[in-house]
PDB file of N, CA and C in Angstrom:
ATOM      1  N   UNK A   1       0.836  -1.169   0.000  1.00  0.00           N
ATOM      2  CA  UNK A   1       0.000   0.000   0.000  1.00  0.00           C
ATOM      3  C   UNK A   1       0.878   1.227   0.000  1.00  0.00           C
ATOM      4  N   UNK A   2       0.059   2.061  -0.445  1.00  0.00           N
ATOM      5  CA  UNK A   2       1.169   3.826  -0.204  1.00  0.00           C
ATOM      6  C   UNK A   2       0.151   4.477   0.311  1.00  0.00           C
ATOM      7  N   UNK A   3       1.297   5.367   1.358  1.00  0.00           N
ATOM      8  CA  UNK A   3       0.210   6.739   1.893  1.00  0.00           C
ATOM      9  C   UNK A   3       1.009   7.886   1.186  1.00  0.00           C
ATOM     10  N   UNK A   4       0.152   8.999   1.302  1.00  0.00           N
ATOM     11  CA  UNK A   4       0.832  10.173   0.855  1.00  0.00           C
ATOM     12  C   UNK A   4       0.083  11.274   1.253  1.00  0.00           C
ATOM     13  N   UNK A   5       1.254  12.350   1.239  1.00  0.00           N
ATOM     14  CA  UNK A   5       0.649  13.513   2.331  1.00  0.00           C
ATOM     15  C   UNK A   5       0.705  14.976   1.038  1.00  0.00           C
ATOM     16  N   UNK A   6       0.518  15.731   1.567  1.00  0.00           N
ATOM     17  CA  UNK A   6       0.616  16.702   0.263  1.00  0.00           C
ATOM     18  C   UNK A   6       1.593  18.165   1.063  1.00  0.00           C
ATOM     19  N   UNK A   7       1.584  18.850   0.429  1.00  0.00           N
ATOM     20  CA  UNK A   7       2.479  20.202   1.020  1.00  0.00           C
ATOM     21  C   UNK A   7       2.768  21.121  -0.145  1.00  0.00           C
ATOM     22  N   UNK A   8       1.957  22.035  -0.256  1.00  0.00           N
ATOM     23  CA  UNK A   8       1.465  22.790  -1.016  1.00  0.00           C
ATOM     24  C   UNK A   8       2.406  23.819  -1.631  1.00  0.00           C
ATOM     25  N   UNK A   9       3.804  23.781  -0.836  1.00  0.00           N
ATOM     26  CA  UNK A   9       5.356  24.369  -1.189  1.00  0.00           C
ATOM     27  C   UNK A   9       5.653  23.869  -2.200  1.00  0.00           C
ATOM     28  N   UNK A  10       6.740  24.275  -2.739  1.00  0.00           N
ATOM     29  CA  UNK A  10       7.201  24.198  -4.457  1.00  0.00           C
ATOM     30  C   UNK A  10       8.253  22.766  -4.043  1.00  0.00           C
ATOM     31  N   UNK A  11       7.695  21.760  -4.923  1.00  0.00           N
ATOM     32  CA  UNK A  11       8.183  20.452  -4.358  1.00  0.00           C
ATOM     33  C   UNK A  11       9.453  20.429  -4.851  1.00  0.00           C
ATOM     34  N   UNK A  12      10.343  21.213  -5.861  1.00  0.00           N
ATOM     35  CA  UNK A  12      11.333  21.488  -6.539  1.00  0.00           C
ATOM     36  C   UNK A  12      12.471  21.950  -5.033  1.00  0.00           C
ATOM     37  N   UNK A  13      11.845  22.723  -3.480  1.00  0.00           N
ATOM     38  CA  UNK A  13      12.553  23.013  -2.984  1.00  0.00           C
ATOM     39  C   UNK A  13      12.374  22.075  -1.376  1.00  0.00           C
ATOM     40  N   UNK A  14      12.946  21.758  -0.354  1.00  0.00           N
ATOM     41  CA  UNK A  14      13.663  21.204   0.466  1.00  0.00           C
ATOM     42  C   UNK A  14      12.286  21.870   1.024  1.00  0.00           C
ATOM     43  N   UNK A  15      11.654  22.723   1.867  1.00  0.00           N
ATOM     44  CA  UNK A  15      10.435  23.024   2.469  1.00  0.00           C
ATOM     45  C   UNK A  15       9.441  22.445   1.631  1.00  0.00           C
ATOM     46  N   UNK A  16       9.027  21.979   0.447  1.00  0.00           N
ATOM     47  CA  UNK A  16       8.022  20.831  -0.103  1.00  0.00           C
ATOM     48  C   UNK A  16       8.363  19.681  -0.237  1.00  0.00           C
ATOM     49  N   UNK A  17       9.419  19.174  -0.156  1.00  0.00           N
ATOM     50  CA  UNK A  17      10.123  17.828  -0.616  1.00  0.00           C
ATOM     51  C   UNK A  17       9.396  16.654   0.717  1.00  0.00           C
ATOM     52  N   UNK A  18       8.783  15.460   1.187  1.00  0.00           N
ATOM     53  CA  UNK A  18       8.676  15.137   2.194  1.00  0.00           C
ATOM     54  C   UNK A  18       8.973  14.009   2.143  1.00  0.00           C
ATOM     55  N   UNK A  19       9.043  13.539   3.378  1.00  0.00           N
ATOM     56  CA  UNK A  19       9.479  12.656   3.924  1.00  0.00           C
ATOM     57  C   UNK A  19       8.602  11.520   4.855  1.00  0.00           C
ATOM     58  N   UNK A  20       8.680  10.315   4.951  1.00  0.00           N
ATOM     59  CA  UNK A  20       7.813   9.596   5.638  1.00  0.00           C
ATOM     60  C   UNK A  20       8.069   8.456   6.441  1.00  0.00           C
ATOM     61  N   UNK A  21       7.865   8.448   7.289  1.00  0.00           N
ATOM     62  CA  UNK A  21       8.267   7.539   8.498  1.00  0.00           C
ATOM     63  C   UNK A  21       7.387   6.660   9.334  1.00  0.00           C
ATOM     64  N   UNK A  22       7.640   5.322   9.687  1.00  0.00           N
ATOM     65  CA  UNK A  22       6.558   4.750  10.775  1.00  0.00           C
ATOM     66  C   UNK A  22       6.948   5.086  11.559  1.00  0.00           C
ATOM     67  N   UNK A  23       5.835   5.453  12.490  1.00  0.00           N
ATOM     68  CA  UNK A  23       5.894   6.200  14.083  1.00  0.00           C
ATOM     69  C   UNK A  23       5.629   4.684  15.246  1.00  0.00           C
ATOM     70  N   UNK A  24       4.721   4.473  14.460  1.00  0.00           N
ATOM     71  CA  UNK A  24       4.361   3.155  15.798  1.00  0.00           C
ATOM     72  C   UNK A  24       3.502   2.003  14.757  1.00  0.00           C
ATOM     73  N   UNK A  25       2.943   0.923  15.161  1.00  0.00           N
ATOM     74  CA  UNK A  25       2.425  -0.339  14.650  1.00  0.00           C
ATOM     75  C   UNK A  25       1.546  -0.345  16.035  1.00  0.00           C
ATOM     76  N   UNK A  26       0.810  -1.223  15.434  1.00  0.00           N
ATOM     77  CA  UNK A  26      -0.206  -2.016  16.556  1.00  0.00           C
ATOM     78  C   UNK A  26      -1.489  -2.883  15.981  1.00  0.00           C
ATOM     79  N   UNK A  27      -0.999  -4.023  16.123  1.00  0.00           N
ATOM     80  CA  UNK A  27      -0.320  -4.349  17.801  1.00  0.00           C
ATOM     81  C   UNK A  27       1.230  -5.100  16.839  1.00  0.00           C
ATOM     82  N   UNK A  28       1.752  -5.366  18.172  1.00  0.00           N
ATOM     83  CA  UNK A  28       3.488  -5.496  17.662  1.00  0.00           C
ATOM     84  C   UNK A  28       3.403  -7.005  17.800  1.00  0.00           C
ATOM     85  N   UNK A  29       2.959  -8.134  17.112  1.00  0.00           N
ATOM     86  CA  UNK A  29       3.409  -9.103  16.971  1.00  0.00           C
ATOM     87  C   UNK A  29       2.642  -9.704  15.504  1.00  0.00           C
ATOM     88  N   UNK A  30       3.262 -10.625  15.078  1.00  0.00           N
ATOM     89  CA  UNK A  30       4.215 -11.366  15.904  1.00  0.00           C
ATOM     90  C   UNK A  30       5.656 -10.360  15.639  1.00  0.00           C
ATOM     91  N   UNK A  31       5.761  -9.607  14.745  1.00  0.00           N
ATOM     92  CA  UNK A  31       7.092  -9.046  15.372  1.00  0.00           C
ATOM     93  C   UNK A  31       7.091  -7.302  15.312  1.00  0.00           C
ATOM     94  N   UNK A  32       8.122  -6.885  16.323  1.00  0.00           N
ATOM     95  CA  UNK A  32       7.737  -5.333  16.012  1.00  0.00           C
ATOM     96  C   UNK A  32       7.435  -4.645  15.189  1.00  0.00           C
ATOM     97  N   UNK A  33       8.571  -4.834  14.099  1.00  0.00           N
ATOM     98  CA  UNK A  33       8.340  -4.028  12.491  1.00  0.00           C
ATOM     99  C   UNK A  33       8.038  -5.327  11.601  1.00  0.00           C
ATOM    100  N   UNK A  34       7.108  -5.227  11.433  1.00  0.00           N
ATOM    101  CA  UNK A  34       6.317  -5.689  10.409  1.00  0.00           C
ATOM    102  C   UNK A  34       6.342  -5.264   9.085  1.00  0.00           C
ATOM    103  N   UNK A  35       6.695  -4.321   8.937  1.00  0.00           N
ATOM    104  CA  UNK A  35       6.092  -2.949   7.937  1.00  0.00           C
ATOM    105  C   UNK A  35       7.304  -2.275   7.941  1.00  0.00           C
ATOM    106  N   UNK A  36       8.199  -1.830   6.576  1.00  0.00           N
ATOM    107  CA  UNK A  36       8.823  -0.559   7.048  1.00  0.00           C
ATOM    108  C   UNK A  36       7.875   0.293   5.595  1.00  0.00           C
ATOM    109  N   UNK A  37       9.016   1.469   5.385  1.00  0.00           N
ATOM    110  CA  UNK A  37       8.369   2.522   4.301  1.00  0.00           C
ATOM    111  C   UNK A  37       9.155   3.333   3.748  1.00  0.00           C
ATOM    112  N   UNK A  38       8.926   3.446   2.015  1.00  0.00           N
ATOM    113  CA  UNK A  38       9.909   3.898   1.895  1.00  0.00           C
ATOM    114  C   UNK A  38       9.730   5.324   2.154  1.00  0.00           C
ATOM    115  N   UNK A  39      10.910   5.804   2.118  1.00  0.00           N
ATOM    116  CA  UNK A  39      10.633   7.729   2.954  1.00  0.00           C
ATOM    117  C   UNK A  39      10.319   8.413   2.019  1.00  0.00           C
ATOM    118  N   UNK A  40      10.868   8.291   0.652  1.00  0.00           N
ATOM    119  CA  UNK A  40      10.436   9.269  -0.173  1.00  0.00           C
ATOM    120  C   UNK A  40       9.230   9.300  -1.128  1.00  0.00           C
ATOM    121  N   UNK A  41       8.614   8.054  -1.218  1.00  0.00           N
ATOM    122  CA  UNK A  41       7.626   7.628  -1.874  1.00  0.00           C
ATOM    123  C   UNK A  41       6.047   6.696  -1.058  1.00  0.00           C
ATOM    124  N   UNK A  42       6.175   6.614   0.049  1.00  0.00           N
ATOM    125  CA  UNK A  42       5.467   6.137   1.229  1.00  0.00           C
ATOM    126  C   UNK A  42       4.797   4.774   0.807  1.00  0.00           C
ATOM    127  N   UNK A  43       5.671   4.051  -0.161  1.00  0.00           N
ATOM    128  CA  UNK A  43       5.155   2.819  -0.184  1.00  0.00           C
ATOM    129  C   UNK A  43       5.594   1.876   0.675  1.00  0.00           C
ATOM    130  N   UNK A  44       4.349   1.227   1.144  1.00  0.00           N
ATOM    131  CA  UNK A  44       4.792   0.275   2.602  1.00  0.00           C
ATOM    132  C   UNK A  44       4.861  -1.152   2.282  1.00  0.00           C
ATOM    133  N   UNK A  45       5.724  -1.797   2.822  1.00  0.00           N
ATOM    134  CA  UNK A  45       6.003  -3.172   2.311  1.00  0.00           C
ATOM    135  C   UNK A  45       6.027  -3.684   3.800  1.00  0.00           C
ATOM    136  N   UNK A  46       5.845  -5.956   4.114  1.00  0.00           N
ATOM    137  CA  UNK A  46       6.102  -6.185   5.366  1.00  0.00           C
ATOM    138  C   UNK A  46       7.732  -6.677   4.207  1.00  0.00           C
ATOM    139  N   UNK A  47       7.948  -6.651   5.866  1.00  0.00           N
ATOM    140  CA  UNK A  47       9.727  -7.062   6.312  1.00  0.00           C
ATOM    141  C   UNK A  47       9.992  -8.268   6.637  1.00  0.00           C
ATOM    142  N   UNK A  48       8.663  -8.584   7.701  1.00  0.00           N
ATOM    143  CA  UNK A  48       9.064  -9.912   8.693  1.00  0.00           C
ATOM    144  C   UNK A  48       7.796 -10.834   7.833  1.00  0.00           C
ATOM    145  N   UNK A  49       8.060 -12.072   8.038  1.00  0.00           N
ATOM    146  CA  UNK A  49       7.427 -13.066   7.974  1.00  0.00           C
ATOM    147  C   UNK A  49       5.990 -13.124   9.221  1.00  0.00           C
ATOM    148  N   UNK A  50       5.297 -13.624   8.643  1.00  0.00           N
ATOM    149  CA  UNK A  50       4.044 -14.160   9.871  1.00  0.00           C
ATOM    150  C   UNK A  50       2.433 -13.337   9.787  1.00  0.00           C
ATOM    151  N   UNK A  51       2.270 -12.655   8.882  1.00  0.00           N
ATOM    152  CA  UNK A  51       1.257 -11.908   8.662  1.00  0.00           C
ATOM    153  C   UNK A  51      -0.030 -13.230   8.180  1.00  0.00           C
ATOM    154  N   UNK A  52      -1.151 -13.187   9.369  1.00  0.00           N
ATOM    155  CA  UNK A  52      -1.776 -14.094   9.391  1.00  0.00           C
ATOM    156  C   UNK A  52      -3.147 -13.525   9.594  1.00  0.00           C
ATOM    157  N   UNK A  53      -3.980 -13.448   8.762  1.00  0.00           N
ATOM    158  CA  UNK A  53      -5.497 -12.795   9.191  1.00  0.00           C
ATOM    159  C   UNK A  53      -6.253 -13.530  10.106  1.00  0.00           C
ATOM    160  N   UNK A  54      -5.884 -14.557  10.420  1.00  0.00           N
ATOM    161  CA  UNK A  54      -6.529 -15.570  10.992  1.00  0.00           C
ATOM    162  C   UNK A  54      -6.211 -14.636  12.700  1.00  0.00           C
ATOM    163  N   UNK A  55      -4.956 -14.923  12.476  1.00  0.00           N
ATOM    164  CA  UNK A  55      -4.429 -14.255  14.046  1.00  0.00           C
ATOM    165  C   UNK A  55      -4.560 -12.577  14.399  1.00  0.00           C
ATOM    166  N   UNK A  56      -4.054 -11.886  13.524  1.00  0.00           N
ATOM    167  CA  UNK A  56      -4.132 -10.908  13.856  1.00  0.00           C
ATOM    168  C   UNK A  56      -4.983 -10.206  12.368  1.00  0.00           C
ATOM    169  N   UNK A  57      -6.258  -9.495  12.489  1.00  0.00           N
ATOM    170  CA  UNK A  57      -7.341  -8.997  11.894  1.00  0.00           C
ATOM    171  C   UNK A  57      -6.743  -7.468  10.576  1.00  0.00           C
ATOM    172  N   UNK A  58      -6.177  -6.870  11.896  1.00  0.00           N
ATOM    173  CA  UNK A  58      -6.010  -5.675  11.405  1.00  0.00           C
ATOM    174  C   UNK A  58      -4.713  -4.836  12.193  1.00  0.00           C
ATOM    175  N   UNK A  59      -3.662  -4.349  11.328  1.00  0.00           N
ATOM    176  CA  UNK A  59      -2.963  -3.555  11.587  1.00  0.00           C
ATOM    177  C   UNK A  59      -3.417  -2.003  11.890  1.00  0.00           C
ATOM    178  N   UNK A  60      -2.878  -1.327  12.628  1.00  0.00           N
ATOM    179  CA  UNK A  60      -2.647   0.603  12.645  1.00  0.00           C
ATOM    180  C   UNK A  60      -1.142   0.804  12.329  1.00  0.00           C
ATOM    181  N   UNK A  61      -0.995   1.561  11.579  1.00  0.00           N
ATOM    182  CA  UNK A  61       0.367   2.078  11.173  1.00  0.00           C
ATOM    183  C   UNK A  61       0.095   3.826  11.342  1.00  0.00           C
ATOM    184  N   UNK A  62       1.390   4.600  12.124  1.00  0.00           N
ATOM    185  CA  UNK A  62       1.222   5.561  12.861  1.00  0.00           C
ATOM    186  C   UNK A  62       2.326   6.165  11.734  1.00  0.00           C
ATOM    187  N   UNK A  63       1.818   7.276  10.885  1.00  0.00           N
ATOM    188  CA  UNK A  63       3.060   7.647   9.734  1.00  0.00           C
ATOM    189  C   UNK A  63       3.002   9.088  10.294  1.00  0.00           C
ATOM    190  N   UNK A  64       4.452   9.172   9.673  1.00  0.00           N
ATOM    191  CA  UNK A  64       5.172  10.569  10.240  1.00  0.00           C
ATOM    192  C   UNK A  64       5.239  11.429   8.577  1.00  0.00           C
ATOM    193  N   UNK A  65       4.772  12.369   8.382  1.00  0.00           N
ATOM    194  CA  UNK A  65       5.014  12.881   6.740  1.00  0.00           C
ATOM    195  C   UNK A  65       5.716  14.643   7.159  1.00  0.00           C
ATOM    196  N   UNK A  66       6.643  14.572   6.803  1.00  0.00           N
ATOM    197  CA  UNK A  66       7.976  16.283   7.225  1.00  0.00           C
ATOM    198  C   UNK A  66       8.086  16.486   6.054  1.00  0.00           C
ATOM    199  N   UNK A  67       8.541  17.678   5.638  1.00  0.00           N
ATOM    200  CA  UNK A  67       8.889  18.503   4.397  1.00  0.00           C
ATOM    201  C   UNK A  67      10.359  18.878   5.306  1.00  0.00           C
ATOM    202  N   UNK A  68      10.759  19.534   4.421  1.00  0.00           N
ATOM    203  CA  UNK A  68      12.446  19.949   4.688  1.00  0.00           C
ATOM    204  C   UNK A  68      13.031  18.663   4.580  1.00  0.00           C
ATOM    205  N   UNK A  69      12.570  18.042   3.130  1.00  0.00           N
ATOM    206  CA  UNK A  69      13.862  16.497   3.244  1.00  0.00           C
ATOM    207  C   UNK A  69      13.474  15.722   4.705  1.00  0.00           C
ATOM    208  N   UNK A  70      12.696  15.845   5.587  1.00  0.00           N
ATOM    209  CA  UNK A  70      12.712  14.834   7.062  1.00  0.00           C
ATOM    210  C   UNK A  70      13.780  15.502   7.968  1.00  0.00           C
ATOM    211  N   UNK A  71      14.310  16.118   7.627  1.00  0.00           N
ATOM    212  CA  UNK A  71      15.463  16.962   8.669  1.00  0.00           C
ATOM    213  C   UNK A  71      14.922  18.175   9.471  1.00  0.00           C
ATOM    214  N   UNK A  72      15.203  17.479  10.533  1.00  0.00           N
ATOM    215  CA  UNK A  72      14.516  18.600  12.006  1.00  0.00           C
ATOM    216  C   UNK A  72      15.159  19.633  12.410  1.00  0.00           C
ATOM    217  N   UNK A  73      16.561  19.629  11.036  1.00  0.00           N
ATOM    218  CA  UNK A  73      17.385  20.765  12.029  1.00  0.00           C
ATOM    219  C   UNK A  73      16.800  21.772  11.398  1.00  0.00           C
ATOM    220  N   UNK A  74      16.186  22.143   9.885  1.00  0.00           N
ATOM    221  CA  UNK A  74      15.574  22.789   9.539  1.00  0.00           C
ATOM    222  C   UNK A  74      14.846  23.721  10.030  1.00  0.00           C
TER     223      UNK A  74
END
């Protein structure tokens, strides 16, 4: 799946450019990261093995979306 956020700055410059991050999962098994993402394009892939509908129904994925490239010193 992909998420995507928007930012209405000129995407040509570092204040529109964004960035994307998992913040949290839930619930965390069978293993913590399940899921990573890529940062610049927010397509989410699993990592770990064990994704079972039987066992666990439904994921929450907690995404982080920054402009300035993801850099906080900004």
């Amino acid at each position: 799946m992909t998420v995507t956020a928007v930012d209405k700055d000129d995407p040509k410059t570092a204040n529109g450019m964004l960035r994307y991050k998992i913040l949290s999962q839930n619930p965390q098994s069978p293993s913590t990261n399940m899921f990573t993402i890529n940062n610049k394009t927010g397509d989410i892939i699993t990592v770990a093995a064990g994704l079972d509908r039987e066992k666990v129904t439904q994921y929450t994925l907690i995404i982080q979306a920054t402009d300035m490239e993801g850099n906080p010193t900004y």
